[in-house]
PDB file of N, CA and C in Angstrom:
ATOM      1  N   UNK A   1     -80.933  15.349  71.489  1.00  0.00           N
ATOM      2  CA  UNK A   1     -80.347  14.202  72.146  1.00  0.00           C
ATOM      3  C   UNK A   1     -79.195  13.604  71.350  1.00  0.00           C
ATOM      4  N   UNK A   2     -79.111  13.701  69.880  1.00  0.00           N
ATOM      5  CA  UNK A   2     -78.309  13.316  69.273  1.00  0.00           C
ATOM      6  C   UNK A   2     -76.728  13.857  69.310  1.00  0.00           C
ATOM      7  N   UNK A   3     -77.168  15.224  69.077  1.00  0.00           N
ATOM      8  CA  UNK A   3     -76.259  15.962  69.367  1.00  0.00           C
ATOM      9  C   UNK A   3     -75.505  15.557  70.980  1.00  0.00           C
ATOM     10  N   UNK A   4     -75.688  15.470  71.917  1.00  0.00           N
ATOM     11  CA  UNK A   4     -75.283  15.071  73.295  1.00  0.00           C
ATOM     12  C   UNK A   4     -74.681  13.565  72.996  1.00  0.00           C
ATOM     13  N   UNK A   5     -74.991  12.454  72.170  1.00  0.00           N
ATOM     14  CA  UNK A   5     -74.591  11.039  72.302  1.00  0.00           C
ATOM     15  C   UNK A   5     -72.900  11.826  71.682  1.00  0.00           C
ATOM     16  N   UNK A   6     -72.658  12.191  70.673  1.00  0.00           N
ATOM     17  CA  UNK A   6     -71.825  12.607  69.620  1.00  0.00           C
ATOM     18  C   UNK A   6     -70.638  13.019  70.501  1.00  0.00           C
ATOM     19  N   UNK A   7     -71.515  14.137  71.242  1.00  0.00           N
ATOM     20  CA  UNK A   7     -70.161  14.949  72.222  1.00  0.00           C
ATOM     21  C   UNK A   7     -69.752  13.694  73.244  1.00  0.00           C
ATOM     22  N   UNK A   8     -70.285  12.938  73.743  1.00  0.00           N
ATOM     23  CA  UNK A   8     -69.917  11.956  74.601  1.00  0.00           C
ATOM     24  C   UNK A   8     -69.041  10.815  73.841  1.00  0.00           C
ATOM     25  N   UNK A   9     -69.249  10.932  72.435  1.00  0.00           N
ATOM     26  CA  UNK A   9     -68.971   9.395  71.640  1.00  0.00           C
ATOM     27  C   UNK A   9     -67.036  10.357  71.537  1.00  0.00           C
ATOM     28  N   UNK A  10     -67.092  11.560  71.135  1.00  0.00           N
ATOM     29  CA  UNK A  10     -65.642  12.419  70.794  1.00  0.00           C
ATOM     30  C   UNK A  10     -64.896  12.355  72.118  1.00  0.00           C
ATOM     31  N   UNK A  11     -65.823  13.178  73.035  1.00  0.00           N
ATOM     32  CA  UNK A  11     -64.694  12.764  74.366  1.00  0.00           C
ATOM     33  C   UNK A  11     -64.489  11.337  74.610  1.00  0.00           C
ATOM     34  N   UNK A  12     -65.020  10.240  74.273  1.00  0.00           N
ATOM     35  CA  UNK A  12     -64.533   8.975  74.832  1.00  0.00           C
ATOM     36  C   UNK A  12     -63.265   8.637  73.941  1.00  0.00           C
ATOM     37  N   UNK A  13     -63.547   8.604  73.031  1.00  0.00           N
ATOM     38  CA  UNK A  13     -62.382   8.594  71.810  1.00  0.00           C
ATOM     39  C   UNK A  13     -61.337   9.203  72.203  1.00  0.00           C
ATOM     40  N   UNK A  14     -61.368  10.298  72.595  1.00  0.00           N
ATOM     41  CA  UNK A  14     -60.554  11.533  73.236  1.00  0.00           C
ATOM     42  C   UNK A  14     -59.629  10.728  74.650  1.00  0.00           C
ATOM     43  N   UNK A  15     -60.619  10.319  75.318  1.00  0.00           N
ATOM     44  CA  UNK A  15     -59.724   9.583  76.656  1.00  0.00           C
ATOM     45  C   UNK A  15     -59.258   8.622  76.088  1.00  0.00           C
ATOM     46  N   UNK A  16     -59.903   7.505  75.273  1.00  0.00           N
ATOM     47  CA  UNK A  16     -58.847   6.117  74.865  1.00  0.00           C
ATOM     48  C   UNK A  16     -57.535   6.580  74.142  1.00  0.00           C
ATOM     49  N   UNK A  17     -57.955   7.871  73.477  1.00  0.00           N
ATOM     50  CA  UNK A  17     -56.858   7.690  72.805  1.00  0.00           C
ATOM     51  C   UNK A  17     -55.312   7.919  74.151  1.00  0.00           C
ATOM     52  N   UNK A  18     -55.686   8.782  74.829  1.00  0.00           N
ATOM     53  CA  UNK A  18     -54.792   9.711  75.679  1.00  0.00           C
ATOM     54  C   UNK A  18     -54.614   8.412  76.574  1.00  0.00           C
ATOM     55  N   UNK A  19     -55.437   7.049  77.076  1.00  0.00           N
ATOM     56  CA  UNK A  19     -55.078   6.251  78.137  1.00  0.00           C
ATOM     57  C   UNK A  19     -54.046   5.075  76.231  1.00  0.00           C
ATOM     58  N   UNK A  20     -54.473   5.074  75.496  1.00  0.00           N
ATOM     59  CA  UNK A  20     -53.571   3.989  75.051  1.00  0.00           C
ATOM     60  C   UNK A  20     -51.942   4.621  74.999  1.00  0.00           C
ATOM     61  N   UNK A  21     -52.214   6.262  74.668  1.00  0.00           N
ATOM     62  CA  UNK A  21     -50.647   6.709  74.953  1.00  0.00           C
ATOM     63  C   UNK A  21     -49.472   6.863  75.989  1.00  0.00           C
ATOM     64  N   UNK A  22     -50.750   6.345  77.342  1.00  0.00           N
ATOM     65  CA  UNK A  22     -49.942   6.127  78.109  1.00  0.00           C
ATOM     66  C   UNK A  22     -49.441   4.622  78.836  1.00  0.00           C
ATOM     67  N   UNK A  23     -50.494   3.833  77.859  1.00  0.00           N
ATOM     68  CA  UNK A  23     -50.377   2.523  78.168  1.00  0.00           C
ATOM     69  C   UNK A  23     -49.149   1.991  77.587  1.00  0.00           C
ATOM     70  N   UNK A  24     -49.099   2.026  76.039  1.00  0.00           N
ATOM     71  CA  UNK A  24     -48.897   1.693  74.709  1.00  0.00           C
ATOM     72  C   UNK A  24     -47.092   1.418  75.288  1.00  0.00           C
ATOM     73  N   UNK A  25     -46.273   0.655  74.797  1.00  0.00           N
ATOM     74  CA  UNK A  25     -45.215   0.729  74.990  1.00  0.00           C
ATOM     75  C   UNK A  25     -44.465   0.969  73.221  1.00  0.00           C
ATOM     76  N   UNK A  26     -43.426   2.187  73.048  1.00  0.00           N
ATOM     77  CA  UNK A  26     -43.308   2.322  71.666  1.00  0.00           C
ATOM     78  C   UNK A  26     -42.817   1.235  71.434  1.00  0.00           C
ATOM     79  N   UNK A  27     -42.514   1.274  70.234  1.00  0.00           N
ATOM     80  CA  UNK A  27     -41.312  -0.433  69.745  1.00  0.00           C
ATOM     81  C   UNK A  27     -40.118  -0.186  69.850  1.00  0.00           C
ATOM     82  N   UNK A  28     -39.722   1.097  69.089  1.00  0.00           N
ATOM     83  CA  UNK A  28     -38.255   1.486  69.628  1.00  0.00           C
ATOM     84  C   UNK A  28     -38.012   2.466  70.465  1.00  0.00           C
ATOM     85  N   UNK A  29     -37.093   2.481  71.072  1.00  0.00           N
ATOM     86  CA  UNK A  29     -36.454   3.423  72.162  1.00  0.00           C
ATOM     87  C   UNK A  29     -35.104   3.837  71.808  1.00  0.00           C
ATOM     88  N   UNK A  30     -35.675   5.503  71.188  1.00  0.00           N
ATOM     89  CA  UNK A  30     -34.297   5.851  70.854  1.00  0.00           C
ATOM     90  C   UNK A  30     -33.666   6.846  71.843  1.00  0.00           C
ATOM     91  N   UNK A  31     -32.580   6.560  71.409  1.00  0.00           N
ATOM     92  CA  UNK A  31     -31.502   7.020  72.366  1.00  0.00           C
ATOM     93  C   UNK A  31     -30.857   8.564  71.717  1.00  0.00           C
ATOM     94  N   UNK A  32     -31.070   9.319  72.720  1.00  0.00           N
ATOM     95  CA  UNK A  32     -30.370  10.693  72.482  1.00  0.00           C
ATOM     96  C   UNK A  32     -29.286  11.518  72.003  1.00  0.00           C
ATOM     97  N   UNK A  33     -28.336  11.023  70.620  1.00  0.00           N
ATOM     98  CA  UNK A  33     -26.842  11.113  70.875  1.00  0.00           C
ATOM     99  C   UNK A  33     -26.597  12.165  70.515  1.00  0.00           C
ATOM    100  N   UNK A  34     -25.392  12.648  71.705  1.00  0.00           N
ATOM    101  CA  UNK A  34     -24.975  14.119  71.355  1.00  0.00           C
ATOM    102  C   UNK A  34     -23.879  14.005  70.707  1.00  0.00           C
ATOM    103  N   UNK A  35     -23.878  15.583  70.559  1.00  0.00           N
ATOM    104  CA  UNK A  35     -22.461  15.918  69.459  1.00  0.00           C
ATOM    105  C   UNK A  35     -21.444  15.409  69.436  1.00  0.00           C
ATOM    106  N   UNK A  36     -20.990  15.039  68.863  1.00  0.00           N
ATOM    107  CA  UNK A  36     -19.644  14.472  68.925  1.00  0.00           C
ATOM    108  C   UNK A  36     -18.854  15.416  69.083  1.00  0.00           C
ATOM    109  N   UNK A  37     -18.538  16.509  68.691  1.00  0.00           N
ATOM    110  CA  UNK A  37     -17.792  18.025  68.612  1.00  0.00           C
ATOM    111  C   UNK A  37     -17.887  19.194  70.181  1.00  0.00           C
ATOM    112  N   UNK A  38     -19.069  18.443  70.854  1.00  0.00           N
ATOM    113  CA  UNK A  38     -19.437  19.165  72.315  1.00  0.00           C
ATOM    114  C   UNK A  38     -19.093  18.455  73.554  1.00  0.00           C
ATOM    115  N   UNK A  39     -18.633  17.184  73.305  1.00  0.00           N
ATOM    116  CA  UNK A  39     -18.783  16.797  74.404  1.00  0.00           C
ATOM    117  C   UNK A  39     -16.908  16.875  74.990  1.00  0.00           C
ATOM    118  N   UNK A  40     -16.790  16.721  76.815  1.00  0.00           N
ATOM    119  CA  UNK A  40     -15.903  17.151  77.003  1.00  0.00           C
ATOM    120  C   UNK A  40     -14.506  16.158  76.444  1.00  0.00           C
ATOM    121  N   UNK A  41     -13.641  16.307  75.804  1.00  0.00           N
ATOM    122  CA  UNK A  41     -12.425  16.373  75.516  1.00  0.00           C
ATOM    123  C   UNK A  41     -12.357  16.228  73.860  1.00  0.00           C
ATOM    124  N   UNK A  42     -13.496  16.674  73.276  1.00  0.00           N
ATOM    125  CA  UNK A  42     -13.505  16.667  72.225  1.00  0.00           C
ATOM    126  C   UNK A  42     -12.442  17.556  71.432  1.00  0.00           C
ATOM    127  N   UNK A  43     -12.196  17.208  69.979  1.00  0.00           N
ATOM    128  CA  UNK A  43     -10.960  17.946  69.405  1.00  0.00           C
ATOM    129  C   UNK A  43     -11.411  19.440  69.031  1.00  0.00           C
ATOM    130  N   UNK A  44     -10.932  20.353  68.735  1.00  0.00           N
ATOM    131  CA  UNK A  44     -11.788  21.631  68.413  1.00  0.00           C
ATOM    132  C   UNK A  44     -11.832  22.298  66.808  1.00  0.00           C
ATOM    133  N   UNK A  45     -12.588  22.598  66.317  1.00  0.00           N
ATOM    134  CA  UNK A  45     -13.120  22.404  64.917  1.00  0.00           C
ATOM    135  C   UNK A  45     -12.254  23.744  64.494  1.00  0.00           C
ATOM    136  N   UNK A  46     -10.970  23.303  63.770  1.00  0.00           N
ATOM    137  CA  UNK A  46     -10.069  23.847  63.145  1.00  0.00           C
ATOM    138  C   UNK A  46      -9.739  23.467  61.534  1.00  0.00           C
ATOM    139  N   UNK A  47      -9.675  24.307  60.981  1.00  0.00           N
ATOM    140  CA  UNK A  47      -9.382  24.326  59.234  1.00  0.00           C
ATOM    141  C   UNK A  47      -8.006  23.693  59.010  1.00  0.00           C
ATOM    142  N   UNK A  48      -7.025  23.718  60.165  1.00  0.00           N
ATOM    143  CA  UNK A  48      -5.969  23.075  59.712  1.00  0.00           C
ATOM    144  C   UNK A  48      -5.969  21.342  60.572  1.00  0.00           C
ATOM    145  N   UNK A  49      -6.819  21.012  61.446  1.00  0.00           N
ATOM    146  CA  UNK A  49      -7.114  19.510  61.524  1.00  0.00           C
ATOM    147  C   UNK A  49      -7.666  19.055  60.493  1.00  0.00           C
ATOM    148  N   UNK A  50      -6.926  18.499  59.646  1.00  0.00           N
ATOM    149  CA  UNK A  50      -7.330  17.480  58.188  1.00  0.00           C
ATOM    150  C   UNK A  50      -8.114  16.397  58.630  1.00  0.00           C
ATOM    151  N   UNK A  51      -7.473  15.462  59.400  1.00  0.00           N
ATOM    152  CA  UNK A  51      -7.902  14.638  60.003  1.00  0.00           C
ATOM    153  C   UNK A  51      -9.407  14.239  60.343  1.00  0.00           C
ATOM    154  N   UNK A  52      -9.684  15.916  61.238  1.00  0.00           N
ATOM    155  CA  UNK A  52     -11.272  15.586  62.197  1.00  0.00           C
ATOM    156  C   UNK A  52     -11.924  16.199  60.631  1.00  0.00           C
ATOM    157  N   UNK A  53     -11.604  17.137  60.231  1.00  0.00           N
ATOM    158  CA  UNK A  53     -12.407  17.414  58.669  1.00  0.00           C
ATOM    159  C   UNK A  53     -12.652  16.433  57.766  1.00  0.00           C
ATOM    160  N   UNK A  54     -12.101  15.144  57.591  1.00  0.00           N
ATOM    161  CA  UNK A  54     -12.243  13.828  56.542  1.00  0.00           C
ATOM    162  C   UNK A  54     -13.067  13.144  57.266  1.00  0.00           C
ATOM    163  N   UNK A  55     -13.522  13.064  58.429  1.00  0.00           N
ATOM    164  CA  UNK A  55     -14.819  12.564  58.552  1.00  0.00           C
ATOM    165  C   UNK A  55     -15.733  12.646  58.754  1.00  0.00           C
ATOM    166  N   UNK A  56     -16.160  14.060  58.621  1.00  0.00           N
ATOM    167  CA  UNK A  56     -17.210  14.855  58.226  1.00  0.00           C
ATOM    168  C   UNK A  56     -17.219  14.705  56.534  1.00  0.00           C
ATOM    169  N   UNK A  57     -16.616  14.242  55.828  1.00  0.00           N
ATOM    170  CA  UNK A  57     -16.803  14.475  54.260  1.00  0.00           C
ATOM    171  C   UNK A  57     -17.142  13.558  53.896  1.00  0.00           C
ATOM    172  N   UNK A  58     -18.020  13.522  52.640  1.00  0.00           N
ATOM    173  CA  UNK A  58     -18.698  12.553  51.939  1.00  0.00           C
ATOM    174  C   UNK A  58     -17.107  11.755  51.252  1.00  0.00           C
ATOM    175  N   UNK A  59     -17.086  10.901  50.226  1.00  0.00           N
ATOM    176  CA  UNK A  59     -16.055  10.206  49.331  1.00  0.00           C
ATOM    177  C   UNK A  59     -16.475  10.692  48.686  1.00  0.00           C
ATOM    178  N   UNK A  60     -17.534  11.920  47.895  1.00  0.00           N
ATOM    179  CA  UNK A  60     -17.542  12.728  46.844  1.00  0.00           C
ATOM    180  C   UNK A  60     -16.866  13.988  47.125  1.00  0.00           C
ATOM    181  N   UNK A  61     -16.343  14.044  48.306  1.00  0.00           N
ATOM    182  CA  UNK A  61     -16.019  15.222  48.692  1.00  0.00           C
ATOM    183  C   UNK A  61     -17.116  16.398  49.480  1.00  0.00           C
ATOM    184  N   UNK A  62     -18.181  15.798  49.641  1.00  0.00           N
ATOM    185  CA  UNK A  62     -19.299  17.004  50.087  1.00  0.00           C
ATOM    186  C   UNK A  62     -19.266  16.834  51.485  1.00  0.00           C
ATOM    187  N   UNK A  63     -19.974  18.138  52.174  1.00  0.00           N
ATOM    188  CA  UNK A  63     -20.244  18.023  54.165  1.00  0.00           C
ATOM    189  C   UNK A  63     -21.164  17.120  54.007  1.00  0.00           C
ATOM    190  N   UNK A  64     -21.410  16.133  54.992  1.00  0.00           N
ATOM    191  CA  UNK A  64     -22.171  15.626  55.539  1.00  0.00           C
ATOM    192  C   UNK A  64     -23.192  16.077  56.338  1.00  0.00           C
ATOM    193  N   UNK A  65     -24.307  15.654  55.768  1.00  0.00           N
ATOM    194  CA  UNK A  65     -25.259  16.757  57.051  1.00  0.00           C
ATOM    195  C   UNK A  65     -25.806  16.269  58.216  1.00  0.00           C
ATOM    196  N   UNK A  66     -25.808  16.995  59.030  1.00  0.00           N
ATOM    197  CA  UNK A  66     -25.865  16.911  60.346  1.00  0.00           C
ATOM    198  C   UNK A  66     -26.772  16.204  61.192  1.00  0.00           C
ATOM    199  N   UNK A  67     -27.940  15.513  60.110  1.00  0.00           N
ATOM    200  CA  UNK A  67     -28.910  14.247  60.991  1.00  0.00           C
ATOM    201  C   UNK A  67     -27.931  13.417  60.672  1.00  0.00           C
ATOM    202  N   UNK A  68     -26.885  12.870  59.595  1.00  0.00           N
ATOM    203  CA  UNK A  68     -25.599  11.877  59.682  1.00  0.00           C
ATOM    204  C   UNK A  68     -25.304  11.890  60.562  1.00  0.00           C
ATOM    205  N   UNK A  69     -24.171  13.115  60.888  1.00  0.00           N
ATOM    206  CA  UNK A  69     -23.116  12.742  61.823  1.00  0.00           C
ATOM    207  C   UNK A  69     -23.431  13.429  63.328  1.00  0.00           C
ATOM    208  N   UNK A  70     -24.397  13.660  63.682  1.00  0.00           N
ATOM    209  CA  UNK A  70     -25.563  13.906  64.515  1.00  0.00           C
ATOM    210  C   UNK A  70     -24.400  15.121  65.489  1.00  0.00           C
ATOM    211  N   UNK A  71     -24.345  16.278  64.838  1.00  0.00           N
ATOM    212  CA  UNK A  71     -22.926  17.174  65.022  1.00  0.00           C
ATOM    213  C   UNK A  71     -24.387  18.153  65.312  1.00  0.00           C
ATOM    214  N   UNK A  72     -23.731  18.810  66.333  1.00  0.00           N
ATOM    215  CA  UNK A  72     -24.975  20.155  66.518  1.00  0.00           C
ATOM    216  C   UNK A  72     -24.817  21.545  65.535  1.00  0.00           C
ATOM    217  N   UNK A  73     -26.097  22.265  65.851  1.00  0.00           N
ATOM    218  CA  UNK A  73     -26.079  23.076  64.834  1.00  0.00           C
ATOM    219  C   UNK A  73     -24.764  24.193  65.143  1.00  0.00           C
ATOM    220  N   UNK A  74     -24.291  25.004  65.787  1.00  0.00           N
ATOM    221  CA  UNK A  74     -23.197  25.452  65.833  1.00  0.00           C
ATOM    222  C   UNK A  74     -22.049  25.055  65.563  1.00  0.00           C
ATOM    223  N   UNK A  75     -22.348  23.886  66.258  1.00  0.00           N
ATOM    224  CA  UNK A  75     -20.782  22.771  65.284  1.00  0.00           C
ATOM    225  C   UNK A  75     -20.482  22.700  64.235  1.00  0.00           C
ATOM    226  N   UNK A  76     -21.939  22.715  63.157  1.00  0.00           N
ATOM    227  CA  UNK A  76     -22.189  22.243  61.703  1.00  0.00           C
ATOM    228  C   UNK A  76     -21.478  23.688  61.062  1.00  0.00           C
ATOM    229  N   UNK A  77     -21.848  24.414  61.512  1.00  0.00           N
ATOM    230  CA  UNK A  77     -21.494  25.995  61.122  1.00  0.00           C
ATOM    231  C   UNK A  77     -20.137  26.024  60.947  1.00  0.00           C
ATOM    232  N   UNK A  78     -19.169  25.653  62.509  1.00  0.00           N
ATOM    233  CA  UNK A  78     -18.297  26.047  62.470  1.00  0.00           C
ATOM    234  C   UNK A  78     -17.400  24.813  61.266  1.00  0.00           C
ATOM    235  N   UNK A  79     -18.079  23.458  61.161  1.00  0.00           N
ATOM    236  CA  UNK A  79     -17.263  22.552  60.641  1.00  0.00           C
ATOM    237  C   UNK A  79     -16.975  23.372  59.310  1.00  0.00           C
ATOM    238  N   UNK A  80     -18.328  23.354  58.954  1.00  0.00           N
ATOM    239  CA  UNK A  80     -18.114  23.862  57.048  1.00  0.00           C
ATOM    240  C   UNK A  80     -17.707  25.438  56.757  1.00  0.00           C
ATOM    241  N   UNK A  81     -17.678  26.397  57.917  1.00  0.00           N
ATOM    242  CA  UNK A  81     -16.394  27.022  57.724  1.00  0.00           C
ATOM    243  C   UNK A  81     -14.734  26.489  57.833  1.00  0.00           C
ATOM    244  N   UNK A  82     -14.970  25.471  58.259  1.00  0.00           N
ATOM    245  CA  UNK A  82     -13.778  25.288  58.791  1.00  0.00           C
ATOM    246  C   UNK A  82     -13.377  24.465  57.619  1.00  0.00           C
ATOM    247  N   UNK A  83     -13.919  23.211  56.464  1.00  0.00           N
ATOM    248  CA  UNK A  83     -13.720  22.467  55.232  1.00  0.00           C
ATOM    249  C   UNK A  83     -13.621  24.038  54.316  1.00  0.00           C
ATOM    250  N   UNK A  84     -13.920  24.637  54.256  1.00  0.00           N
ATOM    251  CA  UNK A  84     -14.187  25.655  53.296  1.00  0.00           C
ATOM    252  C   UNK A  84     -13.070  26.418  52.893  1.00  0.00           C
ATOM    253  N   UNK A  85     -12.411  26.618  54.411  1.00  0.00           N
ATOM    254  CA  UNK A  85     -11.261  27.456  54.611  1.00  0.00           C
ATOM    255  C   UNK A  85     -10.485  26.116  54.367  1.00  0.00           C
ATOM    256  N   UNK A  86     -10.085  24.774  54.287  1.00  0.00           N
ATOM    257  CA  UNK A  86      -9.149  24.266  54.318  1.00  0.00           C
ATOM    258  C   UNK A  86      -9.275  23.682  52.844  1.00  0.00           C
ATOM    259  N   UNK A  87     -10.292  24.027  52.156  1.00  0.00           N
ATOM    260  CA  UNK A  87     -10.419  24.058  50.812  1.00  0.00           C
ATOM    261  C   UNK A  87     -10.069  25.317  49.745  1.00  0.00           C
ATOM    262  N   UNK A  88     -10.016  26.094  50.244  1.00  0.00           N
ATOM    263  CA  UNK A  88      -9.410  27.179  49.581  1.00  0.00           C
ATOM    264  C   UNK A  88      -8.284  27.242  49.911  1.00  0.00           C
ATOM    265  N   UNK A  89      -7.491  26.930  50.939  1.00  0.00           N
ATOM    266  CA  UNK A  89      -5.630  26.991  51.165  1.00  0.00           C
ATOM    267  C   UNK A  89      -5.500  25.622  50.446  1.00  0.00           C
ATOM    268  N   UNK A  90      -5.745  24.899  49.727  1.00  0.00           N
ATOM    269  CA  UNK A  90      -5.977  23.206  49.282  1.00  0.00           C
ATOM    270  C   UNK A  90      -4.737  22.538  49.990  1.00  0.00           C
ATOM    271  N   UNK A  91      -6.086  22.904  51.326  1.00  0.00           N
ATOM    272  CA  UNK A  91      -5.561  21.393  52.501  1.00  0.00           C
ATOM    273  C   UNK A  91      -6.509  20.325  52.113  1.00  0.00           C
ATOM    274  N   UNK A  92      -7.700  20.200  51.862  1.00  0.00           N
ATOM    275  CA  UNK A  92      -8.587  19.526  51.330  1.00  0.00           C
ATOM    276  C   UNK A  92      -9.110  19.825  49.956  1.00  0.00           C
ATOM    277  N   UNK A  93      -9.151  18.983  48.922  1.00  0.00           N
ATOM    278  CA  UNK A  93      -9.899  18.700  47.354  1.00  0.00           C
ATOM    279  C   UNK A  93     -11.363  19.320  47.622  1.00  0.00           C
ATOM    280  N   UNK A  94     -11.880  20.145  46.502  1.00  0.00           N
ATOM    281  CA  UNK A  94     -12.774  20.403  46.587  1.00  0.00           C
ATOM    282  C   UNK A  94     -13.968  19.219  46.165  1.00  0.00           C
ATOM    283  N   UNK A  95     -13.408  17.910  44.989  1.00  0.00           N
ATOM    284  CA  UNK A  95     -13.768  16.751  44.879  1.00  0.00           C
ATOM    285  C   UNK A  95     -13.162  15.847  44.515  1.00  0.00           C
ATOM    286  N   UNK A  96     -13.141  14.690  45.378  1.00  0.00           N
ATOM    287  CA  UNK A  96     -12.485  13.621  45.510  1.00  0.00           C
ATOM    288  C   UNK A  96     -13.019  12.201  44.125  1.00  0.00           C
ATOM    289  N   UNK A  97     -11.821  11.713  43.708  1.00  0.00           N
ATOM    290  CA  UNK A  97     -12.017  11.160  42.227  1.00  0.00           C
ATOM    291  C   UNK A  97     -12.239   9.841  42.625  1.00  0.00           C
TER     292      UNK A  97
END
C-alpha cells in the first residue's frame, strides 16, 4: 500500500508542477533579436568595409563574440574572416593602444 501512496504522491507533484508552468507568468519576456548582418538591407561582410568591421571589435582590438553582438553563426565566420583579412593587408591594427 505504501508503495501505491508514493506513485500517486510523484504523479501529483508531476501535474502541479506541469499546471504551475502553465499558469506561472515568467518575469521577463525576452525578445528574439536577429542578426544584424541578415536582415534585409543589411551591409555585406567585406574585409575592405573598415567601418562595419570597427564595430564588431573590442577597444583592445579583439572580435566580439557573438552572444554580444547577437550576429549569427555564419555571419560570425564570415566577420572574422573578414577582420583577419583586413588585418593582414593593415586595414585594421592587430591591437589597439
Amino acid at each position: 500500500m505504501t508503495g501505491i501512496r508514493i506513485n500517486c504522491k510523484k504523479k501529483k507533484m508531476g501535474e502541479l508542477q506541469k499546471q504551475d508552468l502553465k499558469t506561472d507568468k515568467r518575469p521577463y519576456n525576452f525578445k528574439k533579436r536577429s542578426c544584424p548582418l541578415s536582415i534585409d538591407g543589411a551591409p555585406k561582410v567585406d574585409y575592405k568595409n573598415i567601418k562595419l568591421l570597427k564595430r564588431f571589435i573590442s577597444e583592445k582590438g579583439k572580435i566580439l563574440p557573438s552572444r554580444i553582438t547577437n550576429v549569427s553563426t555564419k555571419k560570425q565566420r564570415e566577420l572574422s574572416r573578414a577582420v583577419k583579412r583586413a588585418r593582414f593587408l593593415a586595414l585594421l591594427p592587430y591591437v589597439n593602444n
